[in-house]
PDB file of N, CA and C in Angstrom:
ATOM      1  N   UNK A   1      19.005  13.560  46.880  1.00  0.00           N
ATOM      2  CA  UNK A   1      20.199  14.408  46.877  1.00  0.00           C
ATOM      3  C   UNK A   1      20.795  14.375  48.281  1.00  0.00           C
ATOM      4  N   UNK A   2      21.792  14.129  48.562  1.00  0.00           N
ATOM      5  CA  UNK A   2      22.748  13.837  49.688  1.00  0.00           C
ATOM      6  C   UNK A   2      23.063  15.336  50.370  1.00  0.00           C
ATOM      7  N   UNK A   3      23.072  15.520  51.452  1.00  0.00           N
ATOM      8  CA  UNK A   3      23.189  17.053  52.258  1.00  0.00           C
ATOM      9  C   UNK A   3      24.332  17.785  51.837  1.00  0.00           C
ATOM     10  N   UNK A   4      25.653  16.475  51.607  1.00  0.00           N
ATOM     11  CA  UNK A   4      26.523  17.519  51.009  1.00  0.00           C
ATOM     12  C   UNK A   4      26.742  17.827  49.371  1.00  0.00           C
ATOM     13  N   UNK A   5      25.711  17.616  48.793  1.00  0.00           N
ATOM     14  CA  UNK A   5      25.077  17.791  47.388  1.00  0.00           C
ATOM     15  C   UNK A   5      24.041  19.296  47.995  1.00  0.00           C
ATOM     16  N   UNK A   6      23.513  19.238  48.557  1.00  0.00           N
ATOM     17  CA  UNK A   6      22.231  20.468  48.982  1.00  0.00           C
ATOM     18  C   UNK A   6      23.313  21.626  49.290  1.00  0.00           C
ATOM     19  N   UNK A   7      24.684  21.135  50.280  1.00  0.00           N
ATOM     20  CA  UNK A   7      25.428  22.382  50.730  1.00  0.00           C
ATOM     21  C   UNK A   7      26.118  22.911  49.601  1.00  0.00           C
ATOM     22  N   UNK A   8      26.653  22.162  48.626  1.00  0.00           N
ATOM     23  CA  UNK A   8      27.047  22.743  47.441  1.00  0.00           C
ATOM     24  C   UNK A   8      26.875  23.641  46.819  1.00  0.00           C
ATOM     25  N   UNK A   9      25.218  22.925  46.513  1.00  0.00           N
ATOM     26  CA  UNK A   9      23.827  24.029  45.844  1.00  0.00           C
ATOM     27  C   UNK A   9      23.736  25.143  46.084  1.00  0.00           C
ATOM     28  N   UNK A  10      23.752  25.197  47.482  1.00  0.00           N
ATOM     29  CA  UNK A  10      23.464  26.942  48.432  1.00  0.00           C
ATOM     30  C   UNK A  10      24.865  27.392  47.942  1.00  0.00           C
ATOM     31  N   UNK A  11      26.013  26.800  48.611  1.00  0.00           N
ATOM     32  CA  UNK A  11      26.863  27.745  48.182  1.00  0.00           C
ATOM     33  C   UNK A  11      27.195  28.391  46.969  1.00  0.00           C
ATOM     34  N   UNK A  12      26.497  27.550  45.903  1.00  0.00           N
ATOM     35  CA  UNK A  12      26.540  27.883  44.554  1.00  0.00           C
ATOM     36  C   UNK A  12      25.595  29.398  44.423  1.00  0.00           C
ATOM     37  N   UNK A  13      24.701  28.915  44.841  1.00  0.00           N
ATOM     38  CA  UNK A  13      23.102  30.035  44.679  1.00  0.00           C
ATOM     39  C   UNK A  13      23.545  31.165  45.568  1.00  0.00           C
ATOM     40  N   UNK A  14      24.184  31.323  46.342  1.00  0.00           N
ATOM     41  CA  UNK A  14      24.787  31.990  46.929  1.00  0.00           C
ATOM     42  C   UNK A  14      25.583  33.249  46.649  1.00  0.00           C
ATOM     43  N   UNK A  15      26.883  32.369  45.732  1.00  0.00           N
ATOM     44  CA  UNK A  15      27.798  33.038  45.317  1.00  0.00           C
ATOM     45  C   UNK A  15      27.248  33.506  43.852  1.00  0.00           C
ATOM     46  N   UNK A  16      26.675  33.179  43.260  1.00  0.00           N
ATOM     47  CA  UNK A  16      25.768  33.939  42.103  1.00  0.00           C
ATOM     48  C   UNK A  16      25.220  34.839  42.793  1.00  0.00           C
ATOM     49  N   UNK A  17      24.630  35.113  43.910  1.00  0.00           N
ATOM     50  CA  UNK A  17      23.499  35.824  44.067  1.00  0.00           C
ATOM     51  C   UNK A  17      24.491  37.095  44.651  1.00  0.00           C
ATOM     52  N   UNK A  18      26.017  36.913  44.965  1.00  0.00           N
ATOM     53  CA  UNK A  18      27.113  37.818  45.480  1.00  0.00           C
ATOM     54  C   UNK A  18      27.484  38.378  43.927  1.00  0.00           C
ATOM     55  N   UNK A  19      27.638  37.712  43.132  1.00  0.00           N
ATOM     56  CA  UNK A  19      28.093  38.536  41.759  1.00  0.00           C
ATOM     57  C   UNK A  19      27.044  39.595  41.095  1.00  0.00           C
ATOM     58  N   UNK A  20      25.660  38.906  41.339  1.00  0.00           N
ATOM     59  CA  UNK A  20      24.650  39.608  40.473  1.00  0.00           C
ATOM     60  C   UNK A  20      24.289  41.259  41.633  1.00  0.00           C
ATOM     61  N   UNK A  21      23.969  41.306  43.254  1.00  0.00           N
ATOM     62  CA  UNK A  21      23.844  42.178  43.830  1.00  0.00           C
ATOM     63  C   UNK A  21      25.128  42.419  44.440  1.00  0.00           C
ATOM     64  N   UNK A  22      25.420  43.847  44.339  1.00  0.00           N
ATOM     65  CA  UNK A  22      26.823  44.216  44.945  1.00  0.00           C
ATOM     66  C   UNK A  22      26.599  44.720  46.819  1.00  0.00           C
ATOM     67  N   UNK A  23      25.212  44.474  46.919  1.00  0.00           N
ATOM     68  CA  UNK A  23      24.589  45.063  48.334  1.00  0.00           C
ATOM     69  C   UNK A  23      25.379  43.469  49.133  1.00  0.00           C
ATOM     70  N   UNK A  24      25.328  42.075  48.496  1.00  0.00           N
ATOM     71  CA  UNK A  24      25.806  41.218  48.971  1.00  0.00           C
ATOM     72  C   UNK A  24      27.234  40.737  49.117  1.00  0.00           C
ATOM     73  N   UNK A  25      27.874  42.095  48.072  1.00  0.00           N
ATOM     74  CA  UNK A  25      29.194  41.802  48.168  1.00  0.00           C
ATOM     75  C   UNK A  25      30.314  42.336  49.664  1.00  0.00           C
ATOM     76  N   UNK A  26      29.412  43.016  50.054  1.00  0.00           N
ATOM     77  CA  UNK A  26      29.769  43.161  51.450  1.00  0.00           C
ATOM     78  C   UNK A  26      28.824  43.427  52.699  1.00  0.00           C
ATOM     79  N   UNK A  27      29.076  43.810  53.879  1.00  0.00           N
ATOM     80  CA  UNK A  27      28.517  43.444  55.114  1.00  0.00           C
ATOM     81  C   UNK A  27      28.793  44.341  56.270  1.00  0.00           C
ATOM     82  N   UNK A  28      27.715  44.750  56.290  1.00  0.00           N
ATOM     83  CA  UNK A  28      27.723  45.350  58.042  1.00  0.00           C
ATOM     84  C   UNK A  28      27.312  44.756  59.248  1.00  0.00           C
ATOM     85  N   UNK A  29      28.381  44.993  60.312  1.00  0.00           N
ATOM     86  CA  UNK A  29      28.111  44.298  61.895  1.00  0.00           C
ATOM     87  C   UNK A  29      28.238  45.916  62.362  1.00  0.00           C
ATOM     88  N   UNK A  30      27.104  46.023  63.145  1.00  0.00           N
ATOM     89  CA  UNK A  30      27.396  47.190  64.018  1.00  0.00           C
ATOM     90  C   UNK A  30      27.998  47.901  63.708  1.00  0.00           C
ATOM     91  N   UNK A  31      27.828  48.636  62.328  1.00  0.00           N
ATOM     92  CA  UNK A  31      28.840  49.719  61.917  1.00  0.00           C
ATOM     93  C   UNK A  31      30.104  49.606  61.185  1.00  0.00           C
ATOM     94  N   UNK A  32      30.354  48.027  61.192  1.00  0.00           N
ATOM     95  CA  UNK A  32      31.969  47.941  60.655  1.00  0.00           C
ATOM     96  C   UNK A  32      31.790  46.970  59.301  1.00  0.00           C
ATOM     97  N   UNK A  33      31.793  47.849  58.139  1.00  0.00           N
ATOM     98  CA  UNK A  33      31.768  46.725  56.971  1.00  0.00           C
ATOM     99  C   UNK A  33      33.142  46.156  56.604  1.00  0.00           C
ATOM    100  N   UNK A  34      32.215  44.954  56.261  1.00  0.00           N
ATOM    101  CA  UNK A  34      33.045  43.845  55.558  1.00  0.00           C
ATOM    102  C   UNK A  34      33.487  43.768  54.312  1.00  0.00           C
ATOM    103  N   UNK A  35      33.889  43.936  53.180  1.00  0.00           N
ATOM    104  CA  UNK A  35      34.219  44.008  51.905  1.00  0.00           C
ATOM    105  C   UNK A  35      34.542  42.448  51.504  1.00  0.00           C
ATOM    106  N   UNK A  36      35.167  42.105  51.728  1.00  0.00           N
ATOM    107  CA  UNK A  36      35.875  40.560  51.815  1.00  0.00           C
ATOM    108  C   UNK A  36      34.789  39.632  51.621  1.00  0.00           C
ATOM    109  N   UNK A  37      33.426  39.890  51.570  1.00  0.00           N
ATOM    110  CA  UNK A  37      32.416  38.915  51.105  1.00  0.00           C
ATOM    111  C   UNK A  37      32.968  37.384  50.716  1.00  0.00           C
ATOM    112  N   UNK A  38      33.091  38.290  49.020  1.00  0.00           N
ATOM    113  CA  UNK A  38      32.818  37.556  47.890  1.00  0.00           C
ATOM    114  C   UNK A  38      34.511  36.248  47.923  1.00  0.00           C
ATOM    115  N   UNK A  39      35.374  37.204  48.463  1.00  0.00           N
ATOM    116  CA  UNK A  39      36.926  36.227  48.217  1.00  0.00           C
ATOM    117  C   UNK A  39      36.716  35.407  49.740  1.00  0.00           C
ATOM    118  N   UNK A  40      36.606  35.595  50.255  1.00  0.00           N
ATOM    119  CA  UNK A  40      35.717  34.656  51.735  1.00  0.00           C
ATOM    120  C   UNK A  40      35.542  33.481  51.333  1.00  0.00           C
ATOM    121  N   UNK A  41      34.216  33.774  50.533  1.00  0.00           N
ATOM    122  CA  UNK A  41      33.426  32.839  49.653  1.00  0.00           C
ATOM    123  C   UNK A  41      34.210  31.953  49.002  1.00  0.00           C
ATOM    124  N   UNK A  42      35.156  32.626  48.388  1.00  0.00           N
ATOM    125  CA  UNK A  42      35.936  31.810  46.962  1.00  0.00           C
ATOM    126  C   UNK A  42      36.525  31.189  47.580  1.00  0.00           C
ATOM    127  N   UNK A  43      37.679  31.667  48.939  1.00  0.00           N
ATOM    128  CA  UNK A  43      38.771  31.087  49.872  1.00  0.00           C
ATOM    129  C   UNK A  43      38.162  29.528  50.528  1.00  0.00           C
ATOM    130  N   UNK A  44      36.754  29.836  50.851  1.00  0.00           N
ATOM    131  CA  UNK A  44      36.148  28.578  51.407  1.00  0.00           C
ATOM    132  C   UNK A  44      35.476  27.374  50.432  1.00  0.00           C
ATOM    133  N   UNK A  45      35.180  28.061  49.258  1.00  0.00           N
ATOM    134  CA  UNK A  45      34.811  27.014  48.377  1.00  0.00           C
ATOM    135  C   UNK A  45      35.924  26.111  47.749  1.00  0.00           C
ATOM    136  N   UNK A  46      37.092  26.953  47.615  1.00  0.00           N
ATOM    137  CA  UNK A  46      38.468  26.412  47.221  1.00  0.00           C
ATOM    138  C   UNK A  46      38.824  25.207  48.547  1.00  0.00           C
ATOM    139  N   UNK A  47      38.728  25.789  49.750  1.00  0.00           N
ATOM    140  CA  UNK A  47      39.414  24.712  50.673  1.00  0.00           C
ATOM    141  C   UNK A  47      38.540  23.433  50.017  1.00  0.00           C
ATOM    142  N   UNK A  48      37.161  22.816  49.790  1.00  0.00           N
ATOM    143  CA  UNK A  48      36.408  21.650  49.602  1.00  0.00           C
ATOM    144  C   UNK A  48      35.524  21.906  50.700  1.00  0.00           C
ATOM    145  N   UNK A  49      34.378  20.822  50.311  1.00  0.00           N
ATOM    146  CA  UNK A  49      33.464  20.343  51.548  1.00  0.00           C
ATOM    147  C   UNK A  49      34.166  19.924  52.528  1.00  0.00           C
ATOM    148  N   UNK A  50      33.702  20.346  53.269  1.00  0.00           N
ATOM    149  CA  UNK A  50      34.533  19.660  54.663  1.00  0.00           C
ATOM    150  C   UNK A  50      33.626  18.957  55.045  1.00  0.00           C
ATOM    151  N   UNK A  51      32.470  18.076  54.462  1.00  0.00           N
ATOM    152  CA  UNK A  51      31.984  17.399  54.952  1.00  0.00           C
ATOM    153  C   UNK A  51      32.073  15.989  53.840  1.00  0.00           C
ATOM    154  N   UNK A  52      33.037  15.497  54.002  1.00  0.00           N
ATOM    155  CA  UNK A  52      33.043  13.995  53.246  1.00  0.00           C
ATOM    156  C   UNK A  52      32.281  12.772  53.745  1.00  0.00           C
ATOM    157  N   UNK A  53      32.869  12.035  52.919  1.00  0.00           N
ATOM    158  CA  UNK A  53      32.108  10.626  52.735  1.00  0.00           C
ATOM    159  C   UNK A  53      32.079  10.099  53.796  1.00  0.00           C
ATOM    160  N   UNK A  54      33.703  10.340  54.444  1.00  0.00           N
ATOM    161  CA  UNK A  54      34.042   9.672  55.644  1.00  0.00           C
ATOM    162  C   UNK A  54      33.559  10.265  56.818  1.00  0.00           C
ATOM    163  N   UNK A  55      33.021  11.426  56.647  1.00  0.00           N
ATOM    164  CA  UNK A  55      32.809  12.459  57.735  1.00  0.00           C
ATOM    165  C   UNK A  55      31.546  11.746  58.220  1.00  0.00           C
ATOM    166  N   UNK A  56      30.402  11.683  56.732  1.00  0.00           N
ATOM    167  CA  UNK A  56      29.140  11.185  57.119  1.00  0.00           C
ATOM    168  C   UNK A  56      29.061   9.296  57.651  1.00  0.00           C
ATOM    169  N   UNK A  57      29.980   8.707  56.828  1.00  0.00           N
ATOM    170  CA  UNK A  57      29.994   7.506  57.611  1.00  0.00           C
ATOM    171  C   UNK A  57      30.332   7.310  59.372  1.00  0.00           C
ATOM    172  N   UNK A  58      31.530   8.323  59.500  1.00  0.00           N
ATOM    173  CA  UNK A  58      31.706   7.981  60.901  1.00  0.00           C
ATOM    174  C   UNK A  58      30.161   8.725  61.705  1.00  0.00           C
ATOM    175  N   UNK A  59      30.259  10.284  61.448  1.00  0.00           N
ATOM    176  CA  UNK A  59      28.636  10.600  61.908  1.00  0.00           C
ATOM    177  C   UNK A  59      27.489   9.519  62.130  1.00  0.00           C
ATOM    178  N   UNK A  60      27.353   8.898  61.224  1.00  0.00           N
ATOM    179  CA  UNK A  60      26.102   7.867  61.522  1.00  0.00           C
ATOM    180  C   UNK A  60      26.609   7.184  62.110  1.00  0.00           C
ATOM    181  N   UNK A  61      27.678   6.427  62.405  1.00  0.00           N
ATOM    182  CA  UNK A  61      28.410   5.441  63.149  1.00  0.00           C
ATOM    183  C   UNK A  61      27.692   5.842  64.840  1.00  0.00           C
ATOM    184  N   UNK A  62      28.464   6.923  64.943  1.00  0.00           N
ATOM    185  CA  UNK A  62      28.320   7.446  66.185  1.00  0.00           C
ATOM    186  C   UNK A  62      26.320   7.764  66.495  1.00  0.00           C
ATOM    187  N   UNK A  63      25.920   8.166  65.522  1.00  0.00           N
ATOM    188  CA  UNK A  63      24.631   8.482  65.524  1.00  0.00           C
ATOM    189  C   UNK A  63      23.605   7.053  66.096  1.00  0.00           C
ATOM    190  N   UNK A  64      24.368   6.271  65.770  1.00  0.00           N
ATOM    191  CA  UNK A  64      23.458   4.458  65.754  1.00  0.00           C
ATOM    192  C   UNK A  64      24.044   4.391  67.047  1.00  0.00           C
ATOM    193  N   UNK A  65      24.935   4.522  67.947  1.00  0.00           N
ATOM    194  CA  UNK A  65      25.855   3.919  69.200  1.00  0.00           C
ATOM    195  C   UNK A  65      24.920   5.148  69.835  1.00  0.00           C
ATOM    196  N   UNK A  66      24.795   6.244  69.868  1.00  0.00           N
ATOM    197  CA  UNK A  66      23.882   7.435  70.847  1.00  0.00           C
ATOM    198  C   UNK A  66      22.294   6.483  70.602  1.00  0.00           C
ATOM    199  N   UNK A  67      22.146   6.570  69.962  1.00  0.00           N
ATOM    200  CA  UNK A  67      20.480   5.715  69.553  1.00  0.00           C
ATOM    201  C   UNK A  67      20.567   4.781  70.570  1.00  0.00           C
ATOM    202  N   UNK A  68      21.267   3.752  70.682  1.00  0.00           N
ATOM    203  CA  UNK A  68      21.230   2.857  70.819  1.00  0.00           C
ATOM    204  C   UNK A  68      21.551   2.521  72.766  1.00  0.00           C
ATOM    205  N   UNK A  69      22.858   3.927  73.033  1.00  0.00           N
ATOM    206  CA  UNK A  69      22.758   3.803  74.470  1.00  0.00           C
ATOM    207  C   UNK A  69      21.586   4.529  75.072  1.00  0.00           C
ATOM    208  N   UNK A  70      20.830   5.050  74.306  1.00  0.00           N
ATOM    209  CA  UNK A  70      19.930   6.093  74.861  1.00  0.00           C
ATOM    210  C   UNK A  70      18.735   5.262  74.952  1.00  0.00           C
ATOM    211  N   UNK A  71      18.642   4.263  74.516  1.00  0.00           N
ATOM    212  CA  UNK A  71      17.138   2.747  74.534  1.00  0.00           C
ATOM    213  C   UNK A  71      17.475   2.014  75.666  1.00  0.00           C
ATOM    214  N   UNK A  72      18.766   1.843  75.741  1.00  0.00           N
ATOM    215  CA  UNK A  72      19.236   1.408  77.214  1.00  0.00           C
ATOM    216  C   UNK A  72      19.240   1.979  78.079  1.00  0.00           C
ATOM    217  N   UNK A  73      18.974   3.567  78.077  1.00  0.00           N
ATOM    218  CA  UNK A  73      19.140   4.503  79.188  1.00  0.00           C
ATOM    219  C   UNK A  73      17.663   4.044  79.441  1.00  0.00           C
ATOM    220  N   UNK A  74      16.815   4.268  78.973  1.00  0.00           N
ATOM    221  CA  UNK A  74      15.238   4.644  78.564  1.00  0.00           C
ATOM    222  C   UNK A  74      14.872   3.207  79.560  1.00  0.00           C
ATOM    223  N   UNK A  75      15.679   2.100  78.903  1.00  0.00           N
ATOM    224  CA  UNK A  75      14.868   0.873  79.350  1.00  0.00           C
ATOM    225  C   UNK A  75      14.980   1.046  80.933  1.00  0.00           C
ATOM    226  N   UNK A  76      16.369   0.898  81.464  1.00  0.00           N
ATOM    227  CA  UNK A  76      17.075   0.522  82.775  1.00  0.00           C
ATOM    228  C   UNK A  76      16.083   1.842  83.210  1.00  0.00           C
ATOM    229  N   UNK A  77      15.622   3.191  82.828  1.00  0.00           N
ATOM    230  CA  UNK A  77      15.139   4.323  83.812  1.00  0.00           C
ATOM    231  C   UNK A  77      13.348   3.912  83.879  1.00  0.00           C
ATOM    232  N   UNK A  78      12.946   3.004  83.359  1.00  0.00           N
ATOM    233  CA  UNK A  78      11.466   2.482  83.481  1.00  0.00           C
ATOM    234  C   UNK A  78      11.226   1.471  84.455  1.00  0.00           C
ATOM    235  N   UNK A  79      12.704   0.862  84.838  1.00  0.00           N
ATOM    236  CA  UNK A  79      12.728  -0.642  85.593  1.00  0.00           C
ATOM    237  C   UNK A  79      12.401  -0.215  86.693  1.00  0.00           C
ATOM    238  N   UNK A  80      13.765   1.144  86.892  1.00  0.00           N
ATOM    239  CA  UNK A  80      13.983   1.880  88.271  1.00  0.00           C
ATOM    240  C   UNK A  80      12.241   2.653  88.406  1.00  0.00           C
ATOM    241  N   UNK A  81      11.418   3.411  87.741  1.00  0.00           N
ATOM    242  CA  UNK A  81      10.346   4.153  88.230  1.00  0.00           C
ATOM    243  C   UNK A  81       9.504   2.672  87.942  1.00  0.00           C
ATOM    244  N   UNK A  82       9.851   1.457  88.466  1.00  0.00           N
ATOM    245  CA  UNK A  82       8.532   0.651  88.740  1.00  0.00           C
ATOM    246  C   UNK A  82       8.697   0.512  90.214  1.00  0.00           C
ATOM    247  N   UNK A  83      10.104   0.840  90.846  1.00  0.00           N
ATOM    248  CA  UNK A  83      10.081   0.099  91.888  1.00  0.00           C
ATOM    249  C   UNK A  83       9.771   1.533  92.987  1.00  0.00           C
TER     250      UNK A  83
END
């Protein structure tokens, strides 16, 4: 199952778990509740994942180029503590 398959899930299990307890339908910070829970919820599930296909392709893109300058960091900083 792909992460943005898992984030789905939660948000799913989530927002069930906001309909079935009304203790989750809103929120206290220091005294100041939140009511707005549950349409929060809906407002953000409506926008989409914001994590697409393309999101995760470029991510790993970048993820393999950090890997990869960081073996070169690693190598060139072993050359320098020989001398």
């Amino acid at each position: 199952m792909g992460t943005h398959s898992l984030y789905a899930a939660d948000l799913s299990s989530y927002e069930a778990a906001c309909v079935k307890d009304p203790n989750l339908q809103s929120f206290d910070v220091e005294g100041v509740t939140y009511v707005k829970t549950l349409q929060e919820l809906k407002n953000f599930k409506d926008a989409g994942d914001p994590f697409t296909d393309e999101f995760y392709s470029l991510f790993q893109s970048v993820y393999a180029q950090q890997a990869l300058m960081l073996q070169k960091l690693q190598t060139k900083k072993r050359k320098l503590d020989k001398r």
